[in-house]
C-alpha atoms as a PDB file:
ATOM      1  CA  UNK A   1      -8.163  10.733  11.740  1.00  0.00           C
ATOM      2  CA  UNK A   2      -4.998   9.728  10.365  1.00  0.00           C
ATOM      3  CA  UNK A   3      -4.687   6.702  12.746  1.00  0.00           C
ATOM      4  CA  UNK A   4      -8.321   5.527  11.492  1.00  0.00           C
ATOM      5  CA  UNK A   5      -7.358   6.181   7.759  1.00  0.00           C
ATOM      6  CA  UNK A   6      -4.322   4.399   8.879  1.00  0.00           C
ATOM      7  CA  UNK A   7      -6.599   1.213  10.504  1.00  0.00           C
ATOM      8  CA  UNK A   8      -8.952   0.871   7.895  1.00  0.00           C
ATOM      9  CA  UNK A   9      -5.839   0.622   5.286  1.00  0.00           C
ATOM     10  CA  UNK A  10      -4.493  -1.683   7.718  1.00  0.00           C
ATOM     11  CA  UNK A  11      -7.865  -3.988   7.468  1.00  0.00           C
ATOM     12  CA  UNK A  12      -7.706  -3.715   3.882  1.00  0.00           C
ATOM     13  CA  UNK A  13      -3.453  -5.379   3.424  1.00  0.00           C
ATOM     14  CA  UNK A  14      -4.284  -8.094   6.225  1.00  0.00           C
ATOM     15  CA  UNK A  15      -7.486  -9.234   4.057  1.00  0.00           C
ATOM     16  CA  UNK A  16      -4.966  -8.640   0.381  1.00  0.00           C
ATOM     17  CA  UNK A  17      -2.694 -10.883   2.384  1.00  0.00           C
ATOM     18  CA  UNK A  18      -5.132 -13.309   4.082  1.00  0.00           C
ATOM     19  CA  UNK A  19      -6.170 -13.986   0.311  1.00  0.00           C
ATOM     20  CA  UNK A  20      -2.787 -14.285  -1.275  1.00  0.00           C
ATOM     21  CA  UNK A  21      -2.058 -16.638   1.121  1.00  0.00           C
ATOM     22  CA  UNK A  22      -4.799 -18.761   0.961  1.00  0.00           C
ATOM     23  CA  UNK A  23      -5.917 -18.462  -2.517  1.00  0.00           C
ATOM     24  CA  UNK A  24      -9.335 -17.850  -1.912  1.00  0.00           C
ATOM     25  CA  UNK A  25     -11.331 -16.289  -5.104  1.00  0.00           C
ATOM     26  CA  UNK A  26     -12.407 -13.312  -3.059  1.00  0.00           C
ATOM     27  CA  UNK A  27     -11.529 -10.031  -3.741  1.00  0.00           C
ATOM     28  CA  UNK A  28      -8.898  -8.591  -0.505  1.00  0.00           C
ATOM     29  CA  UNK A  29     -10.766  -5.650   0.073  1.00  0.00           C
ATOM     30  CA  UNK A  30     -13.503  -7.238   0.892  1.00  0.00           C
ATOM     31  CA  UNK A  31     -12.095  -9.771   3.257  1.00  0.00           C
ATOM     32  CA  UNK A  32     -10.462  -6.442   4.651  1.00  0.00           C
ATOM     33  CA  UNK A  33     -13.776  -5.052   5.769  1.00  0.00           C
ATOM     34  CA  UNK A  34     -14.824  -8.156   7.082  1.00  0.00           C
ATOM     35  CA  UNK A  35     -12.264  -8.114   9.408  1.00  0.00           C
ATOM     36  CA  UNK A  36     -12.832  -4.429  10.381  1.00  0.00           C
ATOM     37  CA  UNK A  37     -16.271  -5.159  10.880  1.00  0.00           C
ATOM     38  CA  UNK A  38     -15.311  -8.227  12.929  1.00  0.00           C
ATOM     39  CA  UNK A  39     -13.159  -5.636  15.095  1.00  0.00           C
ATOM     40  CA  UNK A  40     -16.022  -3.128  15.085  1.00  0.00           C
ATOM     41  CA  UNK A  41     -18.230  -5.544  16.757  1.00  0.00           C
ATOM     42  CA  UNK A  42     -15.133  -6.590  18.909  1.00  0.00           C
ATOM     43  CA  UNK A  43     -14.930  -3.270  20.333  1.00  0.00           C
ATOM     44  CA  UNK A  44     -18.542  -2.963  20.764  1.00  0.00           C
ATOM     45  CA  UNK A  45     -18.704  -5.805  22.949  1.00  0.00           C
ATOM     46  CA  UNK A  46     -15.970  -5.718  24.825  1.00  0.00           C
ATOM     47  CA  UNK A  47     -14.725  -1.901  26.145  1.00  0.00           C
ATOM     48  CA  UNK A  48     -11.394  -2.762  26.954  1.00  0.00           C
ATOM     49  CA  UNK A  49     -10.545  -2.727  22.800  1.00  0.00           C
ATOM     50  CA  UNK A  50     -12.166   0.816  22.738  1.00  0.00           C
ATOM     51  CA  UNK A  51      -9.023   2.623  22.705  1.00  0.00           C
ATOM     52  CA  UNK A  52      -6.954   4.401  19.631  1.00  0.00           C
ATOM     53  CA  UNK A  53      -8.753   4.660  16.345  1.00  0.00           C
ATOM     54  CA  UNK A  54     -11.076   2.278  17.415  1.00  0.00           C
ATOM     55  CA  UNK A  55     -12.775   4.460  20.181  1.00  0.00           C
ATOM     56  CA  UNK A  56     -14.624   7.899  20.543  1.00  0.00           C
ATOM     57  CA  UNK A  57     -15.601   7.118  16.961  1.00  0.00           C
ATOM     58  CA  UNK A  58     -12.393   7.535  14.826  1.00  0.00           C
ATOM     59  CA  UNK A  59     -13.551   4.939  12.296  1.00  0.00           C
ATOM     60  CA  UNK A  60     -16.817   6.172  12.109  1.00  0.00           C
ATOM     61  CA  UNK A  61     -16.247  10.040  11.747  1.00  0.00           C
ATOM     62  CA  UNK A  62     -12.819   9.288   9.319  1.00  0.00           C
ATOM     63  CA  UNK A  63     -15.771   6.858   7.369  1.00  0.00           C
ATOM     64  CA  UNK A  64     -17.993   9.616   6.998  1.00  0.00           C
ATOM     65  CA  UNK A  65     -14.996  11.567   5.496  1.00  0.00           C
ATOM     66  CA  UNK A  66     -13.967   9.068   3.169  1.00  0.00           C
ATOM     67  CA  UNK A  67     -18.010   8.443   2.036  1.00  0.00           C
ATOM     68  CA  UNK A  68     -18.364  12.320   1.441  1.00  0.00           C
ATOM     69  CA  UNK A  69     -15.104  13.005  -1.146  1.00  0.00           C
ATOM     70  CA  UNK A  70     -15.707   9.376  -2.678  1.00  0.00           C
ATOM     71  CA  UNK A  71     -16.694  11.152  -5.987  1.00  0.00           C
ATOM     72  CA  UNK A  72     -13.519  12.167  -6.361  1.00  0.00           C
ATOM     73  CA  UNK A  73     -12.208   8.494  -6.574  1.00  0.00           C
ATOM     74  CA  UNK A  74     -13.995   8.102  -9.407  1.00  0.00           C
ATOM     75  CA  UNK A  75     -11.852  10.934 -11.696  1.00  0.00           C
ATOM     76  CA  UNK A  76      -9.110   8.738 -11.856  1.00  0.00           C
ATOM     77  CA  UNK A  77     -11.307   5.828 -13.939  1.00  0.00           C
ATOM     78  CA  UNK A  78     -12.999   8.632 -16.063  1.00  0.00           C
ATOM     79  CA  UNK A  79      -9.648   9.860 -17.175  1.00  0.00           C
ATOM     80  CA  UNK A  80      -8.264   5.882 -17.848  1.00  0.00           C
ATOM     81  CA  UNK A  81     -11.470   5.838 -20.089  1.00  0.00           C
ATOM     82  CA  UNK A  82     -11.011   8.935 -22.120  1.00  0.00           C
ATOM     83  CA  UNK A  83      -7.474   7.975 -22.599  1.00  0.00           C
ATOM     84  CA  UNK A  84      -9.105   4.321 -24.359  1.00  0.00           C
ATOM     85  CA  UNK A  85     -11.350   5.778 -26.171  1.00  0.00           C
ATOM     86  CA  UNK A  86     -10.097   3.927 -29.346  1.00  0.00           C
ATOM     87  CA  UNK A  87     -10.612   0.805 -27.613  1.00  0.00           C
ATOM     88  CA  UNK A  88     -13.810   2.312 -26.428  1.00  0.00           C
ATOM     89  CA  UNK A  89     -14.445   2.857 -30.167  1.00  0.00           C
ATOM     90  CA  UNK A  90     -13.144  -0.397 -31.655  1.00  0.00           C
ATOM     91  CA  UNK A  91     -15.095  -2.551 -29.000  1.00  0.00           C
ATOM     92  CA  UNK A  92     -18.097  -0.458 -28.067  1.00  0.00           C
ATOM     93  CA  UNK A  93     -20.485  -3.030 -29.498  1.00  0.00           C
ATOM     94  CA  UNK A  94     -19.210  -6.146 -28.021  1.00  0.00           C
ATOM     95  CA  UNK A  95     -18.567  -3.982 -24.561  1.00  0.00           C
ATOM     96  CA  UNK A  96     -22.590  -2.631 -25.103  1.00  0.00           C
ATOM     97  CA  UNK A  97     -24.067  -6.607 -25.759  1.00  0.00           C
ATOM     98  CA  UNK A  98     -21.949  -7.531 -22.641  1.00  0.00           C
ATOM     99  CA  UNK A  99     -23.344  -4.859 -20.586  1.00  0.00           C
ATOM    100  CA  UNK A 100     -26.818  -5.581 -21.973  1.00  0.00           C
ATOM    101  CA  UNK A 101     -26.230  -9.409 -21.117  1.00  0.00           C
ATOM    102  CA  UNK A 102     -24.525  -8.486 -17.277  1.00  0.00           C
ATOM    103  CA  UNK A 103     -28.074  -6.357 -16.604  1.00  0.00           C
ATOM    104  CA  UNK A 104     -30.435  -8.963 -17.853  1.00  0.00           C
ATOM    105  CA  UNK A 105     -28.138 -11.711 -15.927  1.00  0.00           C
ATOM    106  CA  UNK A 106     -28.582  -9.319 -12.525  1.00  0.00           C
ATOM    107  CA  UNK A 107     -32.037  -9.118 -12.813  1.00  0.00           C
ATOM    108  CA  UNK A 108     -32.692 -12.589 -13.224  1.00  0.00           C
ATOM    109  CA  UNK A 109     -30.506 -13.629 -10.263  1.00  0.00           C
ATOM    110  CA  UNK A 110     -32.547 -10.696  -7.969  1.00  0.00           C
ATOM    111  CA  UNK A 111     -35.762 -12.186  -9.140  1.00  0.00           C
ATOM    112  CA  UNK A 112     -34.505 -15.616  -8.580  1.00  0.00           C
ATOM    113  CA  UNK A 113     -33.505 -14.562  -5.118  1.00  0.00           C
ATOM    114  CA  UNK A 114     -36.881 -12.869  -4.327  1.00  0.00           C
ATOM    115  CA  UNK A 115     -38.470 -15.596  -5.017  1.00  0.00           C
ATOM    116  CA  UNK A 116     -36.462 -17.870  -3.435  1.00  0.00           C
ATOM    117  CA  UNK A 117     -36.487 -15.623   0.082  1.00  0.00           C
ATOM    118  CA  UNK A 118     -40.517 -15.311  -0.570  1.00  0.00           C
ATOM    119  CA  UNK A 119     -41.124 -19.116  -0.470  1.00  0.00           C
ATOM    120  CA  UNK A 120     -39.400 -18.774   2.787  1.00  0.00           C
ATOM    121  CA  UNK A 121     -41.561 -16.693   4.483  1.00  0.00           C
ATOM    122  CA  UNK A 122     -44.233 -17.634   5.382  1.00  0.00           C
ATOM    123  CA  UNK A 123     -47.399 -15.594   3.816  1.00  0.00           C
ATOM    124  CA  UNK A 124     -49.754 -13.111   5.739  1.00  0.00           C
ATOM    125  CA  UNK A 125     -52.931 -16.003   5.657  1.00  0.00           C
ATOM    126  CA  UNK A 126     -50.575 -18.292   6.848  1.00  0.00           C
ATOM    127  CA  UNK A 127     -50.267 -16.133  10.112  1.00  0.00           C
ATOM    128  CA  UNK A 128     -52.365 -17.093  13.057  1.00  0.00           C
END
C-alpha cells in the first residue's frame, strides 16, 4: 500500500511540476491524475507494466482506502475556518452574495451545457 500511496503522490509532483514548468493555468493535481490515469490505461493494455504498485490492484485497493478516511481531510479546513471567524464575521455578506452569485453562475453553465449536448443528439422521432 505504501508503494501505491507512494505512486499516486508521485503522479501528483510530476503533474505540480509539468505545470510549473509550462505555465499552464491548470491546477497540478489534476494534471497528476491525468497522468495516473494515462498509466492506468497503460497497464491495462499492455501486461508487461503490470508489475509493483501498478499490478494485483495496489492503486485500486490503496484508492479505496484513501476514498473511505477522506472525511477526515476535511478537519483540517474546518479548523482554518473557526480560527477566521472574524473574517468570517467581517465579510460574511460579501462571502454569502458571492456564493449566491457562484450557484446561480453553475447552474446556468449546466443548463447551458444540457442544452447544448441535447441539440446534439438527435431526438427519439428523429430515430428510424
Amino acid at each position: 500500500m505504501i508503494a501505491s500511496l507512494s505512486l499516486i503522490l508521485l503522479c501528483q509532483l510530476v503533474g505540480e511540476v509539468a505545470v510549473r514548468a509550462l505555465g499552464v493555468p491548470v491546477p497540478g493535481p489534476v494534471v497528476g491524475l491525468v497522468f495516473l490515469l494515462l498509466l492506468l490505461l497503460a497497464r491495462d493494455r499492455f501486461p508487461a507494466l503490470a508489475r509493483g504498485p501498478l499490478g494485483d490492484d495496489g492503486v485500486e485497493s490503496a484508492s479505496r482506502a484513501m476514498l473511505a478516511n477522506l472525511s477526515l481531510l476535511f478537519v483540517p479546513a474546518g479548523v482554518g475556518v473557526v480560527q477566521k471567524l472574524d473574517l468570517l464575521a467581517e465579510h460574511g455578506i460579501a462571502i454569502l452574495v458571492i456564493l449566491a452569485v457562484s450557484v446561480i453562475v453553475t447552474l446556468l453553465a449546466t443548463v447551458a451545457t444540457f442544452v447544448a449536448a441535447s441539440s446534439l443528439l438527435p431526438r427519439e422521432e428523429d430515430r428510424p
